[in-house]
N, C-alpha and C. Protein backbone atom coordinates (compact mmCIF):
# COMPACT_ATOMS: atom_id res chain seq x y z
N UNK A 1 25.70 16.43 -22.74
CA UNK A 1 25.73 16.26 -24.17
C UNK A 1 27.16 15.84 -24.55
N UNK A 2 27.41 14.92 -25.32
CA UNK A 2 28.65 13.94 -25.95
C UNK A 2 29.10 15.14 -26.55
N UNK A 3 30.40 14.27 -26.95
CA UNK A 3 31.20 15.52 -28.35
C UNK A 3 30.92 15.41 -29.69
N UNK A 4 29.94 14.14 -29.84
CA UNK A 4 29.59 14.12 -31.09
C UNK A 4 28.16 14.97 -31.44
N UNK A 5 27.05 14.80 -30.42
CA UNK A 5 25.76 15.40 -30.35
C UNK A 5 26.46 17.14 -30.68
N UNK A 6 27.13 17.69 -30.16
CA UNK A 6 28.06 18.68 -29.89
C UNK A 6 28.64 19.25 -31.41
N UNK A 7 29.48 18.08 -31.67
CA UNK A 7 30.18 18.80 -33.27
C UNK A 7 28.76 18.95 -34.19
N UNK A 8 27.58 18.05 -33.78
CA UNK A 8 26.73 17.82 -35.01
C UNK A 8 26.05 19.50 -35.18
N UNK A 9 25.82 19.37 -34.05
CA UNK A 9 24.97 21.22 -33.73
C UNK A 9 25.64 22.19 -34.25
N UNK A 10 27.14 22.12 -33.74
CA UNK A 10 27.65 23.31 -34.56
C UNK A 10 27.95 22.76 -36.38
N UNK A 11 28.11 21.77 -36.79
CA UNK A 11 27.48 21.60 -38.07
C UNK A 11 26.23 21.84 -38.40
N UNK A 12 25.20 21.81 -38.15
CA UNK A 12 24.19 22.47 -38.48
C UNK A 12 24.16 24.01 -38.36
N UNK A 13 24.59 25.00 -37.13
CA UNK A 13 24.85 26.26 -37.33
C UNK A 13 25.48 26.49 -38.21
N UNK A 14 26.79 25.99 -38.71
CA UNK A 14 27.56 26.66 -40.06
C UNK A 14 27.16 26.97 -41.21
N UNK A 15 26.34 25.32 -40.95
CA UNK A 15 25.76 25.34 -42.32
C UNK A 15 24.41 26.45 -42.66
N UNK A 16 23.46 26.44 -41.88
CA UNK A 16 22.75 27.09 -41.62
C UNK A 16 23.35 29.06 -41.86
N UNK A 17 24.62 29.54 -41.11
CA UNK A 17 25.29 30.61 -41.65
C UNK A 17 25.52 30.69 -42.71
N UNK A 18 26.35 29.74 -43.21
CA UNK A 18 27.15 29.67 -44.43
C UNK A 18 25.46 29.88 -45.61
N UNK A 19 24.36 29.51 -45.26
CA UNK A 19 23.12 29.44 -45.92
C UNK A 19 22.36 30.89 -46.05
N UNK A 20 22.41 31.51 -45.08
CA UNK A 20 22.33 32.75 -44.98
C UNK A 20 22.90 33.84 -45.34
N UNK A 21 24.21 34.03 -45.32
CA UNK A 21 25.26 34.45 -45.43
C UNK A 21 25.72 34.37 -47.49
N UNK A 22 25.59 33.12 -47.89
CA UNK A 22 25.24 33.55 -49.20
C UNK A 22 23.61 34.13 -49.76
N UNK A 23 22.79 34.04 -49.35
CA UNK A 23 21.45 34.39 -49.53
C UNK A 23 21.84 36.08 -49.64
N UNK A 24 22.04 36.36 -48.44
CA UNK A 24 22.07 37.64 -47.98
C UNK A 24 23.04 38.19 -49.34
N UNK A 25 24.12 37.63 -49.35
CA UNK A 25 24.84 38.12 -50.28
C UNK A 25 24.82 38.52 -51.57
N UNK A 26 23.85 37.54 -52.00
CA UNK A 26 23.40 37.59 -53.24
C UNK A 26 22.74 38.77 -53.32
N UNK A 27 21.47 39.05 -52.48
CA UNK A 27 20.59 40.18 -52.12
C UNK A 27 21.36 41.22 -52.58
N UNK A 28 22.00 41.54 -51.38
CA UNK A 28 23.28 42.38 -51.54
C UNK A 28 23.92 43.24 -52.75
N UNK A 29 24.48 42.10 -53.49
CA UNK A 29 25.33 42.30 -54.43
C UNK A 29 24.15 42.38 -55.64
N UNK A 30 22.89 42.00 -55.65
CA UNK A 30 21.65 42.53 -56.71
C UNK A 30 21.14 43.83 -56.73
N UNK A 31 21.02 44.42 -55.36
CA UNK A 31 20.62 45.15 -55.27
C UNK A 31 21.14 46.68 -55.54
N UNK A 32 23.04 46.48 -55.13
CA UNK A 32 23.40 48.07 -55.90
C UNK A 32 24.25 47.84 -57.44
N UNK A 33 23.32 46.80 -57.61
CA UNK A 33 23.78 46.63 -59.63
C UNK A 33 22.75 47.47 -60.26
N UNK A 34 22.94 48.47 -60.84
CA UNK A 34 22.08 49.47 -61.55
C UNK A 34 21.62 48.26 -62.85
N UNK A 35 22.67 47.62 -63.54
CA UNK A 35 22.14 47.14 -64.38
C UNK A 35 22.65 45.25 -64.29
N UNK A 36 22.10 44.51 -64.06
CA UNK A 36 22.82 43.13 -64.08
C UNK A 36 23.73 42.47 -65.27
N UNK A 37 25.24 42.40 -65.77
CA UNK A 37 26.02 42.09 -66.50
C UNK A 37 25.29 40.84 -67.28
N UNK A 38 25.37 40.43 -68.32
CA UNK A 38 24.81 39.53 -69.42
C UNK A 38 25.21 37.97 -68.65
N UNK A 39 26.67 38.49 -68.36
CA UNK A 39 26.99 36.38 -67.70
C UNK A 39 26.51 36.28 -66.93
N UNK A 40 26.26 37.34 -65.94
CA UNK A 40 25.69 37.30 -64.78
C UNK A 40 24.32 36.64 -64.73
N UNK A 41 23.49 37.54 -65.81
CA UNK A 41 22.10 37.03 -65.82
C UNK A 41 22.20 35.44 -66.50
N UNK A 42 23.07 35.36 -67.32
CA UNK A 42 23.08 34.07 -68.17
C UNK A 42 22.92 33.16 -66.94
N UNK A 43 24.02 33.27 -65.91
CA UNK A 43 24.26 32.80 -64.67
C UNK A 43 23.13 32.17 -63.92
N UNK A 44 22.14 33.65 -63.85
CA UNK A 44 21.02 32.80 -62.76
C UNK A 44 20.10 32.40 -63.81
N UNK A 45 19.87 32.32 -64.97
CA UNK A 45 19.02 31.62 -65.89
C UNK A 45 19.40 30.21 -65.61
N UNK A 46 20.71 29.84 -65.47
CA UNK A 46 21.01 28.56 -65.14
C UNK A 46 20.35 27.63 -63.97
N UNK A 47 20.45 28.48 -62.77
CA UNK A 47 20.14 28.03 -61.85
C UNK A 47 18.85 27.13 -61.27
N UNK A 48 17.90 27.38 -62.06
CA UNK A 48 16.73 26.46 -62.25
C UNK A 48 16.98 25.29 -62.63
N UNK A 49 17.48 25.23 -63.89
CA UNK A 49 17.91 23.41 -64.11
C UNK A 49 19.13 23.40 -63.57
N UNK A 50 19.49 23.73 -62.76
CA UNK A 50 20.92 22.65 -61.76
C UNK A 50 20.32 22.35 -60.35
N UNK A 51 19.07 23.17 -59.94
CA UNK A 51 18.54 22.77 -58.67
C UNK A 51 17.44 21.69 -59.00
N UNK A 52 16.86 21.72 -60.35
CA UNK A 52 16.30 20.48 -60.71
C UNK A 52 16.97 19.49 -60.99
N UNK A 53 18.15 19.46 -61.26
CA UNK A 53 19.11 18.36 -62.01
C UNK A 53 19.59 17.76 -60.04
N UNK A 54 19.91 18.58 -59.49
CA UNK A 54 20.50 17.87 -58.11
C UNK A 54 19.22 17.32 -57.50
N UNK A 55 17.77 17.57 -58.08
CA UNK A 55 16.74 17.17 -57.63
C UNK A 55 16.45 15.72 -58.15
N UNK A 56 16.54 15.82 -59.00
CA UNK A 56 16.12 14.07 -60.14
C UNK A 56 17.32 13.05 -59.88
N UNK A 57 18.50 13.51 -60.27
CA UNK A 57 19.79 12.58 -60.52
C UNK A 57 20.10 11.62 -59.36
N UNK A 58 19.72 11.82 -58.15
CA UNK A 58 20.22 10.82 -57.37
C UNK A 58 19.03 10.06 -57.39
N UNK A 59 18.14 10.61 -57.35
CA UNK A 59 16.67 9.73 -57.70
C UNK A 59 16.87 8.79 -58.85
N UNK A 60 17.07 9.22 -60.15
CA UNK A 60 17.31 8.12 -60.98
C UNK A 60 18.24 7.45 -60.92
N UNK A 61 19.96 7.22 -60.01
CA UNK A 61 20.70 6.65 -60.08
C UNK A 61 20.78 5.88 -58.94
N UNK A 62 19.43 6.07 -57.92
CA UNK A 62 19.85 5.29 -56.52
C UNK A 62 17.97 4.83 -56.35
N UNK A 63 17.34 5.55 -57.04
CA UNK A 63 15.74 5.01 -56.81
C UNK A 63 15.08 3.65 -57.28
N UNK A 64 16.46 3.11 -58.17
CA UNK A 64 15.88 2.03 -58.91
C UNK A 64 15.10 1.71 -60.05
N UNK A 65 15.31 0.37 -60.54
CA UNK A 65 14.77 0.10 -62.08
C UNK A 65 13.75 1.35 -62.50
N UNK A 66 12.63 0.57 -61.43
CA UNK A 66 11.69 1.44 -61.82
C UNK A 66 11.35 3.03 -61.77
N UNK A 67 11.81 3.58 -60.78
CA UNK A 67 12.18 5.01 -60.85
C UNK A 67 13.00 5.46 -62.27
N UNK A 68 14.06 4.48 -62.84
CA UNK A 68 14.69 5.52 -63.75
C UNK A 68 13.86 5.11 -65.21
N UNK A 69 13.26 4.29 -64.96
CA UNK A 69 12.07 3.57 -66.22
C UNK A 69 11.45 4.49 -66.29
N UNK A 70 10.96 4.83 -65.03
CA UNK A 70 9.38 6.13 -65.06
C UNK A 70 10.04 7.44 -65.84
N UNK A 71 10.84 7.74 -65.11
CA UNK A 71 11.42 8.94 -65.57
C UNK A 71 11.77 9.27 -66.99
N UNK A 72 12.32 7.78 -67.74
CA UNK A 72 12.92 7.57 -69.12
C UNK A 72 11.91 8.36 -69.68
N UNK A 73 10.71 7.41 -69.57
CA UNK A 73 9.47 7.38 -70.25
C UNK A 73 9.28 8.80 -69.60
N UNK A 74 8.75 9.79 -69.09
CA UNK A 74 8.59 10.95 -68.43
C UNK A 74 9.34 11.83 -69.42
N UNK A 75 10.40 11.44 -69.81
CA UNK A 75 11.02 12.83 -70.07
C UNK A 75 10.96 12.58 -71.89
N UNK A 76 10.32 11.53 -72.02
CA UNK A 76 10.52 11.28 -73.83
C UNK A 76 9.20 11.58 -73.75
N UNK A 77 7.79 11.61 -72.93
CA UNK A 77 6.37 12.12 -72.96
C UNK A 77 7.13 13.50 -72.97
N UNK A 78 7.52 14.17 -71.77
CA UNK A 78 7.83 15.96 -71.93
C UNK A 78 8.31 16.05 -72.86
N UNK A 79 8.90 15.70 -74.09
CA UNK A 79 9.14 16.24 -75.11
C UNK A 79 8.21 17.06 -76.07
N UNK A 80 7.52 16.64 -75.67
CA UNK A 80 6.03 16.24 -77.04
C UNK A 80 4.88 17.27 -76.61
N UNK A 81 4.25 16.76 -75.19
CA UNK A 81 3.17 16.41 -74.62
C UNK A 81 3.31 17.94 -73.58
N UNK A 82 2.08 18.12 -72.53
CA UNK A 82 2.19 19.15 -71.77
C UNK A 82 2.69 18.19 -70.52
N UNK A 83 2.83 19.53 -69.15
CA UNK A 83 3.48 18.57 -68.09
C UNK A 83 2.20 18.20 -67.28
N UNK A 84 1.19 18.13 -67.21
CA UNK A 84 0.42 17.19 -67.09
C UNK A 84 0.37 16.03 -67.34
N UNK A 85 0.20 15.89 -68.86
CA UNK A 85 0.47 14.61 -69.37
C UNK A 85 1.53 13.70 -69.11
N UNK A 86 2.74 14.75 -69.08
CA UNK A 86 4.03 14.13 -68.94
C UNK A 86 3.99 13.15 -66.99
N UNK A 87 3.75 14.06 -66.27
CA UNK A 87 3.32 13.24 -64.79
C UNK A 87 2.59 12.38 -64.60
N UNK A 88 0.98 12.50 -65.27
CA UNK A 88 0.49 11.15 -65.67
C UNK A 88 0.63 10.02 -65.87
N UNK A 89 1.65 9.94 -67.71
CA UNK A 89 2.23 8.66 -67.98
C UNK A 89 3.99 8.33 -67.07
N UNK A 90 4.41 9.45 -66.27
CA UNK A 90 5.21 8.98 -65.83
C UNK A 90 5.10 8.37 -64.41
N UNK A 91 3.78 8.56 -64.02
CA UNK A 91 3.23 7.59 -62.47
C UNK A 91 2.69 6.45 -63.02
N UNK A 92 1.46 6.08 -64.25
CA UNK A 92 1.36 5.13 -64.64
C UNK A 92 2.81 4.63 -64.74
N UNK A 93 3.98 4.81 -65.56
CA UNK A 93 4.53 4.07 -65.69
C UNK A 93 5.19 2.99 -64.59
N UNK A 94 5.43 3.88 -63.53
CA UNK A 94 6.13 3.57 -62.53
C UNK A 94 5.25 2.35 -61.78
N UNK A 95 4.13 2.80 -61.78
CA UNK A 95 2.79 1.80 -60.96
C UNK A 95 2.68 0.51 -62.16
N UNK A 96 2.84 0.33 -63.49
CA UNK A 96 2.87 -0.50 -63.62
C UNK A 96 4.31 -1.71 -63.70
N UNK A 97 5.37 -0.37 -63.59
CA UNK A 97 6.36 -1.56 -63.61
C UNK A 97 6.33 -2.18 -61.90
N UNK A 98 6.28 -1.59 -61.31
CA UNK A 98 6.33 -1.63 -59.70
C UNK A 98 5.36 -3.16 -59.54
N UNK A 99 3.84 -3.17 -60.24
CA UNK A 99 3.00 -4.30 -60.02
C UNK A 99 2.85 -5.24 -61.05
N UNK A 100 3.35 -5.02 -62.02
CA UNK A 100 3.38 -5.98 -63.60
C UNK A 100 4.34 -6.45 -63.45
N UNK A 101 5.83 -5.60 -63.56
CA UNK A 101 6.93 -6.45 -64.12
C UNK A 101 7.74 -6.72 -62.95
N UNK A 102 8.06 -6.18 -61.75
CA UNK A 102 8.67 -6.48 -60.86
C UNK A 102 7.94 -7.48 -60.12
């Protein structure tokens, strides 16, 4: 095995620790909080839309016209509409720019 096959593995173990290792921590540090502090909770209320936000954003800034078209339209339907609806017109959209306008 090379030195590169080599550094890659132990990059994946670190990361993989370093993955665990906060998990665990978190656990941890939840579990002998009698009561969870207000920022704290404010804190993980956050955490849902920033793991959705690192989920969409490179998608709309590297997926193209039509990906960030669909989405436009997607997120001005979720305003309104349920998220059914909202996935609906945001695959139509995409399927027709993909075979109409492109």
């Amino acid at each position: 095995m090379d030195a590169q096959h080599l550094n890659l593995i132990y990059l994946i173990v670190a990361a993989a620790l370093a993955t665990f290792a906060t998990r665990f921590g978190g656990y941890v540090l939840i579990t002998q909080l009698k009561r969870i502090p207000p920022r704290l909770e404010a804190a993980l209320n956050a955490v849902p839309a920033a793991v959705l936000t690192t989920l969409v954003a490179p998608a709309f800034v590297y997926g193209g016209f039509d990906v960030a078209a669909a989405m436009l339209v997607a997120f001005a339907i979720g305003l309104r509409f349920a998220t059914l609806r909202m996935l609906l017109v945001g695959w139509v959209a995409v399927m027709v720019i993909r075979h109409v306008i492109l």
